[in-house]
Protein backbone atom coordinates (compact mmCIF):
# COMPACT_ATOMS: atom_id res chain seq x y z
CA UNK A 1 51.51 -52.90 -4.05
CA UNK A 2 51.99 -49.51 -6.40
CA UNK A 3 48.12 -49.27 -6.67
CA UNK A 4 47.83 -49.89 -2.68
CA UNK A 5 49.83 -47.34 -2.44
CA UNK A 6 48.67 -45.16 -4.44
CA UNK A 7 44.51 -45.12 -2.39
CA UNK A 8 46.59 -44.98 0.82
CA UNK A 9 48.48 -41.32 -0.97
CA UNK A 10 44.72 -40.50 -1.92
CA UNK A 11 43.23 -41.02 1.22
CA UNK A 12 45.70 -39.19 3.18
CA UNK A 13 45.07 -36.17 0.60
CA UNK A 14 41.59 -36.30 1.10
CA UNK A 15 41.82 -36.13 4.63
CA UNK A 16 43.86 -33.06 4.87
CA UNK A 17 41.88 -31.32 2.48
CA UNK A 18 38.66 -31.81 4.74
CA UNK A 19 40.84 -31.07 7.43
CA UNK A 20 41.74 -27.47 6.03
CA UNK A 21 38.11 -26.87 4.84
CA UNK A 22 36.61 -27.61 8.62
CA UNK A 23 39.66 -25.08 10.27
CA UNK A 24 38.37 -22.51 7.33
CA UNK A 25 34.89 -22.67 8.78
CA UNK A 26 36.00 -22.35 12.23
CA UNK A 27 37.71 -19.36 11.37
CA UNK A 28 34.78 -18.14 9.50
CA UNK A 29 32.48 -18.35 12.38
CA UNK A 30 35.32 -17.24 14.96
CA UNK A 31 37.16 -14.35 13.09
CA UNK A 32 36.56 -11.35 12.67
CA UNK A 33 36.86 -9.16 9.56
CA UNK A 34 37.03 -5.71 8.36
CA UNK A 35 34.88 -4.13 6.19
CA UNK A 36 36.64 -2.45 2.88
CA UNK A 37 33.55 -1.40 1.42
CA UNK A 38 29.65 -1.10 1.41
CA UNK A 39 28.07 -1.72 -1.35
CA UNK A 40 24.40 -1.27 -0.82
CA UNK A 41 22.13 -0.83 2.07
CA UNK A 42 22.77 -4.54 2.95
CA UNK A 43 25.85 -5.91 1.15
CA UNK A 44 29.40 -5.09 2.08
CA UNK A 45 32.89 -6.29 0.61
CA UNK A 46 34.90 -7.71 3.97
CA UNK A 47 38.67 -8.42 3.85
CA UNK A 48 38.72 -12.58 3.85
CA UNK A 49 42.16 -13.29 4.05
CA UNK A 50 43.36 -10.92 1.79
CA UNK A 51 40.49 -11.30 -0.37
CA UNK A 52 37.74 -9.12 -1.28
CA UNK A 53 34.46 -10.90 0.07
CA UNK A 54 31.19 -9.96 -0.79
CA UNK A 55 28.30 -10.70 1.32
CA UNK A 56 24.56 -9.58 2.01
CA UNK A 57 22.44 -9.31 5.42
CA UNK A 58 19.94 -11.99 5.53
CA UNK A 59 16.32 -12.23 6.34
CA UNK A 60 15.76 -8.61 5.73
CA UNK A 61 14.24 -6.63 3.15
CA UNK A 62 15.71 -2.80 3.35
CA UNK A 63 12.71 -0.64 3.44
CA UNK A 64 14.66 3.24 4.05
CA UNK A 65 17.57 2.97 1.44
CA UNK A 66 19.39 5.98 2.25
CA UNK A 67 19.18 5.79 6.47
CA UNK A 68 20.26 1.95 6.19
CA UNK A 69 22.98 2.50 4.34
CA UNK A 70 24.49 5.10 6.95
CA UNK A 71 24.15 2.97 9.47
CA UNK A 72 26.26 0.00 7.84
CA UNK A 73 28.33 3.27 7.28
CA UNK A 74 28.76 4.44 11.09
CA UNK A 75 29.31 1.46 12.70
CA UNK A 76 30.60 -1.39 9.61
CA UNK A 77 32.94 0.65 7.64
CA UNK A 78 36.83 -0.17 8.62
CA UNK A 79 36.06 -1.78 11.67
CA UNK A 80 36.29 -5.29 12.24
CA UNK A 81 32.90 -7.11 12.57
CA UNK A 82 31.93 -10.69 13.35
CA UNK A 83 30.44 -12.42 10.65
CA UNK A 84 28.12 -15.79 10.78
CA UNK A 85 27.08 -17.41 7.41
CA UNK A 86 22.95 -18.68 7.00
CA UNK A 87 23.96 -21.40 4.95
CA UNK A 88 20.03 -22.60 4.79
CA UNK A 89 19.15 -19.09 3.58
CA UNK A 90 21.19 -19.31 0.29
CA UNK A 91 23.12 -17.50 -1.71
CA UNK A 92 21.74 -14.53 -3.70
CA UNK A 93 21.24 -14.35 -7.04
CA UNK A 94 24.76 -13.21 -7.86
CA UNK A 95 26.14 -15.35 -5.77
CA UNK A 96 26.27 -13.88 -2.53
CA UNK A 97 26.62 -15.66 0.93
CA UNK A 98 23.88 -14.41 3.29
CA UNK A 99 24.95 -13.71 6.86
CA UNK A 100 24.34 -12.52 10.25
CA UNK A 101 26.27 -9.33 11.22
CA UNK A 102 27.48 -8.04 14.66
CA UNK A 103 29.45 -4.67 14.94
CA UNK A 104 30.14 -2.30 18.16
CA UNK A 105 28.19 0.35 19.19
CA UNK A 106 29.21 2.50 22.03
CA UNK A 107 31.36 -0.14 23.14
CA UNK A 108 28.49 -2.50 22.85
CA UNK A 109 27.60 -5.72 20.95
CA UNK A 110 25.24 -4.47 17.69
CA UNK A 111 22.79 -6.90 15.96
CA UNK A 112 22.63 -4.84 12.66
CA UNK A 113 19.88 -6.69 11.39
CA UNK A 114 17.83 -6.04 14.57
CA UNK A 115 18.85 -2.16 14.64
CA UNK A 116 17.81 -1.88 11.03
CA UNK A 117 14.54 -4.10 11.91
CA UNK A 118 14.06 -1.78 15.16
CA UNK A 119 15.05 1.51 13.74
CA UNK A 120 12.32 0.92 11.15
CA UNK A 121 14.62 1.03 7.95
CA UNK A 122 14.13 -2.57 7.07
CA UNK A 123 11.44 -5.81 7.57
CA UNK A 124 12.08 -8.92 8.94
CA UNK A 125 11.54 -11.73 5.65
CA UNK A 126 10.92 -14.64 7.68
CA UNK A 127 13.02 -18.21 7.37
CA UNK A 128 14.25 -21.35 8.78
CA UNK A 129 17.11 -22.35 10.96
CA UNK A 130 18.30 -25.39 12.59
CA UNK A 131 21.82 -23.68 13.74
CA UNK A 132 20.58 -19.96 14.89
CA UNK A 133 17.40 -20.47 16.18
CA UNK A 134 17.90 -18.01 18.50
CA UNK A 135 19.02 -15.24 15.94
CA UNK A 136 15.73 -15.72 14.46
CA UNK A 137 13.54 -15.48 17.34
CA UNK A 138 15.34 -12.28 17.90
CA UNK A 139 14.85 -11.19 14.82
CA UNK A 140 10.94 -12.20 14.97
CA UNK A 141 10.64 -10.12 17.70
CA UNK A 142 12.38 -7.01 16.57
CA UNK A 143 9.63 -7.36 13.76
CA UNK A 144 6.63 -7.61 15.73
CA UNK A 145 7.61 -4.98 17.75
CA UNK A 146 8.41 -2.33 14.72
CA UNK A 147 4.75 -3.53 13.03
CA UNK A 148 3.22 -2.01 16.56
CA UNK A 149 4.87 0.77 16.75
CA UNK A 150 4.88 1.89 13.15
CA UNK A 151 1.03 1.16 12.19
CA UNK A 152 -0.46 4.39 13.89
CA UNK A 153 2.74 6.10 12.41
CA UNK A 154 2.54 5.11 8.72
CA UNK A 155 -0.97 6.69 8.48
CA UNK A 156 0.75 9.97 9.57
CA UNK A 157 3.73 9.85 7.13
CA UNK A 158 1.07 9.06 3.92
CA UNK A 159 -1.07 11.89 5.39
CA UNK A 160 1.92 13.86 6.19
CA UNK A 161 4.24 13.48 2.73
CA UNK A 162 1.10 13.94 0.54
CA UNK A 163 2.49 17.13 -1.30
CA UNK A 164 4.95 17.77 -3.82
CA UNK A 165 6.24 19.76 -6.34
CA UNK A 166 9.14 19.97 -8.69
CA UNK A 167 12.19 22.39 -8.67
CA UNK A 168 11.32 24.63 -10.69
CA UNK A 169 7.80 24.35 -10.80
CA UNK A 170 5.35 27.68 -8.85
CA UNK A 171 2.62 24.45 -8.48
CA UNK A 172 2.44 22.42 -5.83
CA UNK A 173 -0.02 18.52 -5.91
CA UNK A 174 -0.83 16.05 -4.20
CA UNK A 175 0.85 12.89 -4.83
CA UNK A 176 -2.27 11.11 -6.42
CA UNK A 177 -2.49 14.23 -9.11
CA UNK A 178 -1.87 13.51 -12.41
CA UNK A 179 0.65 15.61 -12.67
CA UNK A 180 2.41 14.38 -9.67
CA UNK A 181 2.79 11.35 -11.43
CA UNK A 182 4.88 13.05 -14.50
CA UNK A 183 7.13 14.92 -12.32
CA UNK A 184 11.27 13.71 -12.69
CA UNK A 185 11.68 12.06 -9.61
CA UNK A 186 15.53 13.65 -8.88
CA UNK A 187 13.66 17.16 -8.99
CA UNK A 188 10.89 16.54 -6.98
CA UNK A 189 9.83 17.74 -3.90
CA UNK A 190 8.06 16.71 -0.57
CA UNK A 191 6.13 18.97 1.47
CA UNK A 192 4.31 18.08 4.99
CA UNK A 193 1.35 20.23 4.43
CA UNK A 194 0.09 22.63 2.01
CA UNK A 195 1.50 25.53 4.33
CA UNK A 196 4.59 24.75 3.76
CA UNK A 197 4.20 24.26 0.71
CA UNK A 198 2.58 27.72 0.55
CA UNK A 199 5.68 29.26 2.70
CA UNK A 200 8.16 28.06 -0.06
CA UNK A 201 5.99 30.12 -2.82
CA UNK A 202 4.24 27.26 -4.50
CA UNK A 203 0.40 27.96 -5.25
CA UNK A 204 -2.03 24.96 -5.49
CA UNK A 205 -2.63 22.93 -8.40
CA UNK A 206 -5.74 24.15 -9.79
CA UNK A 207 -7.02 20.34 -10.66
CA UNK A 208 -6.34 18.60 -7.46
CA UNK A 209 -6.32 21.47 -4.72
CA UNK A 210 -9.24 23.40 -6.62
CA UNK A 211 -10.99 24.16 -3.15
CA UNK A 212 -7.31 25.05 -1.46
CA UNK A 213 -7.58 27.61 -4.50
CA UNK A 214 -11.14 28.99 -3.67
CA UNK A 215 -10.04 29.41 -0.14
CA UNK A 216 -6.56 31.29 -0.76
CA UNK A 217 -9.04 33.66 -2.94
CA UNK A 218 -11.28 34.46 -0.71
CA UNK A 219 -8.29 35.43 1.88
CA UNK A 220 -6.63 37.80 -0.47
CA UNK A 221 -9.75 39.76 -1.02
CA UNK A 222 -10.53 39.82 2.66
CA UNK A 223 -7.04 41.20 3.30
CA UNK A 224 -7.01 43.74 0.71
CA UNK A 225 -10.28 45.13 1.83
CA UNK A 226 -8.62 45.53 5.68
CA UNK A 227 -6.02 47.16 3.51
CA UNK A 228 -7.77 49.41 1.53
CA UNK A 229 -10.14 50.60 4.65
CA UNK A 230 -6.66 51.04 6.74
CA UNK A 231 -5.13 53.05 3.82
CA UNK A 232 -7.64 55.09 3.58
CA UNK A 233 -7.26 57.34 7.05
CA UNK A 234 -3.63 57.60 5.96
CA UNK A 235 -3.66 58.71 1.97
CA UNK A 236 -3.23 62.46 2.27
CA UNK A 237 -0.16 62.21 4.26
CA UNK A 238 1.50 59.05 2.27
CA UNK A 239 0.50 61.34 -0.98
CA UNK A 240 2.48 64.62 0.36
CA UNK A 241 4.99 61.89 1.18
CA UNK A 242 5.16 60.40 -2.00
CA UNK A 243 5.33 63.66 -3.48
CA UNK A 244 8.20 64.64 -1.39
CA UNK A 245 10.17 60.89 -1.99
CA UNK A 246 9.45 61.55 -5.69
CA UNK A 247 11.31 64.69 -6.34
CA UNK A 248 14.39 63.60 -4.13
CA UNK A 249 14.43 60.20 -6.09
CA UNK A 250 14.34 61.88 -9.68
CA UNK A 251 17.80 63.27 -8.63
CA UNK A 252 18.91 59.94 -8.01
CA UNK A 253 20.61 58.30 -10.68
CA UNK A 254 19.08 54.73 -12.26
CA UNK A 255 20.53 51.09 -11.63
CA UNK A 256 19.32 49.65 -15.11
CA UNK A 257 20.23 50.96 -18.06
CA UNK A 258 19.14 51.11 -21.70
CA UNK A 259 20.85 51.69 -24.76
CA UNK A 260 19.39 54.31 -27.52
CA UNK A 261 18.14 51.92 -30.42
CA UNK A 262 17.92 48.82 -28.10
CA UNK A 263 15.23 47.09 -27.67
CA UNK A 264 16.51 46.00 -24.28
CA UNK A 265 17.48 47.18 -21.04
CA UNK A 266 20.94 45.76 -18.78
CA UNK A 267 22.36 45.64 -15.50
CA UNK A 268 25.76 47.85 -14.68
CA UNK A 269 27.35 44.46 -14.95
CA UNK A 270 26.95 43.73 -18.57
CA UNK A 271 29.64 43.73 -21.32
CA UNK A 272 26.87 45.01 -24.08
CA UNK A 273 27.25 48.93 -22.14
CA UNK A 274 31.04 48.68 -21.94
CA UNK A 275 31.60 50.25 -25.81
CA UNK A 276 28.55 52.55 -25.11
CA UNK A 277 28.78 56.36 -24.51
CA UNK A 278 27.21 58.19 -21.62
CA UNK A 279 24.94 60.29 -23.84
CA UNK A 280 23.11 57.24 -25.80
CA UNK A 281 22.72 55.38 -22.51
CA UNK A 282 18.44 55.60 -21.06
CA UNK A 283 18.43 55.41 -16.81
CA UNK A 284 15.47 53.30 -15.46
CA UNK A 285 15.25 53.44 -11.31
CA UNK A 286 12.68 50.05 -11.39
CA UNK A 287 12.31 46.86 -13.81
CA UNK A 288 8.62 48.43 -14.19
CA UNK A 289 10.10 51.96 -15.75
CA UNK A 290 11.96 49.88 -18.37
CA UNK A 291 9.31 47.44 -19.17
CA UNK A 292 6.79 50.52 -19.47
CA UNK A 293 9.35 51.95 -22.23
CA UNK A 294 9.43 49.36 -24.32
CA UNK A 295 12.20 47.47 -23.17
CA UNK A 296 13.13 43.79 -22.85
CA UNK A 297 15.19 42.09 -20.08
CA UNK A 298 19.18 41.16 -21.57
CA UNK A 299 18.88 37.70 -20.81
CA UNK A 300 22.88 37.49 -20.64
CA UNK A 301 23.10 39.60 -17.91
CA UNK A 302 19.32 39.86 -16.50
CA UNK A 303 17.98 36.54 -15.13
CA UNK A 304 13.77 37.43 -15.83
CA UNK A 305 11.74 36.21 -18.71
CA UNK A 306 15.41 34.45 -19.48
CA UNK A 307 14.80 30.21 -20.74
CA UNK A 308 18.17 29.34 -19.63
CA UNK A 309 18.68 30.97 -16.24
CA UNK A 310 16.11 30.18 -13.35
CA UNK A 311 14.24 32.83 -12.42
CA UNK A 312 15.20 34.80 -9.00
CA UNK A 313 13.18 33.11 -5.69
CA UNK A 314 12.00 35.91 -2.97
CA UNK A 315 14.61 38.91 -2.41
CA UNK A 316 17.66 37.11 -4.97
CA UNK A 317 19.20 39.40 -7.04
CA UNK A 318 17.55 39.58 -10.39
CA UNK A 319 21.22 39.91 -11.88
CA UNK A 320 24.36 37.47 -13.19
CA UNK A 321 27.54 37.55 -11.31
CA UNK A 322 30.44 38.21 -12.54
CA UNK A 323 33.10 36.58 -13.88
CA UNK A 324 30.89 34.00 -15.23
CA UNK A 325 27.76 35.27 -15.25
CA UNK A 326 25.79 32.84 -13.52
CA UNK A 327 23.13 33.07 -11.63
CA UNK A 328 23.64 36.09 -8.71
CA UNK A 329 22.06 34.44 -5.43
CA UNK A 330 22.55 37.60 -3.06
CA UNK A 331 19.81 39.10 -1.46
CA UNK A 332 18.78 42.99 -1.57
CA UNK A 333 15.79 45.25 -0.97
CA UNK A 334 16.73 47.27 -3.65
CA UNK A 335 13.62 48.84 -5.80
CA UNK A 336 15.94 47.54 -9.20
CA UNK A 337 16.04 44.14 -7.69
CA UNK A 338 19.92 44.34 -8.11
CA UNK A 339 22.51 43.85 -5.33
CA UNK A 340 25.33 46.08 -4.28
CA UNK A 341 27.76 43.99 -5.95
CA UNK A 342 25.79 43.82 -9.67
CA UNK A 343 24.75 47.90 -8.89
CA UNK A 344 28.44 48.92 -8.75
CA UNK A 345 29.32 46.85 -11.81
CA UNK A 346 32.37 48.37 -13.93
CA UNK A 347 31.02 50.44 -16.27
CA UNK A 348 32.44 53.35 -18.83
């Protein structure tokens, strides 16, 4: 009697526990749950029950990290979302369960598989389901619609994204260079074309753009032959000028200074001219008078010819800032190359 009741305790046990697991799959399928965190361009952390849950999109492969990831962003993050579990897909390889995802949009129902499929930031993998058929033939067709409408793109974005450079580089390759292939990927750059390219100050590479290189020769010596005929008509009356501009500007007092003995030259800003008197300190008006006597850029307050500091792009001041002396990224069309601020450094 004891042991029959003891299988009759066990059976009742075992039917309450399949009991709970079948309303727990219910309520999976039914629920809905908010999103705590994303985690990648297709797997999220949702709140199960007070639990962290994490779980990846199925039958997609995420082609546009970045843009997929804001999306799960915009429309997944602390909302609540509905949630249905591809149990015929499998987990992933850490253990993942691989589901179907619906979020609002506007108001409106979103299939986030079929945006990402649609929006071009991921591919539909293919699969098999008895349950979802239907989420699958969607899916399908998001696919085959992207493939049409993408093929006579992609050509343009290889043709188009073909140039690069690095940060700090003044060259500029094409991607299939051998050089392009050495470049850090966090400091590299993509251009559209070689003009723009060309507009941010990068010349050709002179092994894979060696006819881009011909060509941008042959243009500066046709311009400076318009300019030299043009000049010509003009060059008594920019001399007399010159003259003129010359003797006012030799009253003016210089921006860059030397120091008697030194074998460089400052700007106002430096702490090198503070102990300095007035009579052992050498004026320069221009970078070029100072070079031309002998002198050498202070790298710690002069950013040219200087191995730490990056060298000053277009009209940037050529100077360090202070209090820290970094890198002075005002702009000025001063003939020094220093900015207001750096020109009216304190000085004794």
């Amino acid at each position: 009697m004891k042991i029959k009741r003891f299988t009759l305790s066990l059976l009742i046990l075992m039917s309450s526990v399949l009991c709970v697991s079948n309303i727990h799959a219910n309520q999976w399928l039914k629920s809905k749950y908010k999103v705590k965190k994303i985690l990648s361009s297709d797997k999220f952390i949702i709140d199960f029950n007070g639990i962290g849950l994490p779980v990846s999109l199925t039958y997609v492969k995420i082609t546009d990290d970045a843009n997929a990831k804001k999306i799960l962003n915009d429309i997944l993050l602390g909302n609540k979302i509905t949630i249905i579990p591809e149990e015929e897909a499998g987990l992933t390889d850490t253990g993942m369960q691989r589901v179907y995802v619906f979020g609002r949009l506007n108001g409106k129902k979103c299939f986030i598989q079929q945006k990402l499929i649609s929006e071009g930031y991921a591919e539909f993998t293919g699969g098999k389901s008895k349950s979802y058929k239907k989420l699958l033939s969607i899916l399908e067709k998001a696919g085959s619609k992207n493939k049409v409408s993408t093929s006579g793109a992609s050509s343009d974005k290889s043709q188009a994204s073909s140039y690069c450079s690095e940060l700090y580089s003044k060259k500029y390759h094409t991607i299939s260079c051998k050089w392009a292939k050495k470049m850090n990927p966090k400091s590299r750059i993509i251009y559209d074309s070689m003009e723009s390219a060309e507009k941010a100050k990068k010349g050709p590479c002179n092994s894979c753009l060696f006819s881009r290189v011909g060509e941008l020769r042959k243009m500066k010596y046709a311009s400076a032959k318009t300019k030299t005929s043009s000049s010509s008509s003009s060059s008594k009356t920019a001399s007399s000028k010159s003259s003129s501009s010359s003797k006012s500007s030799s009253k003016k007092v210089g921006a860059l200074f030397g120091i008697k003995g030194s074998k460089y030259f400052y700007s106002p800003v430096s702490k090198s001219l503070a102990k300095v008197k007035s009579s052992d300190l050498v004026s320069y008006k221009t970078v070029k008078d100072a070079k031309a006597d002998g002198k050498k850029p202070d790298p710690r307050s002069i950013r040219l010819d200087n191995p730490v500091m990056p060298a000053p792009k277009g009209k940037e001041c050529i100077g360090r800032a202070l209090p820290y002396m970094r890198p002075c990224r005002r702009e000025t069309d001063h003939e020094s190359g220093l900015c207001v601020p750096c020109l009216n450094g304190k000085m004794r």
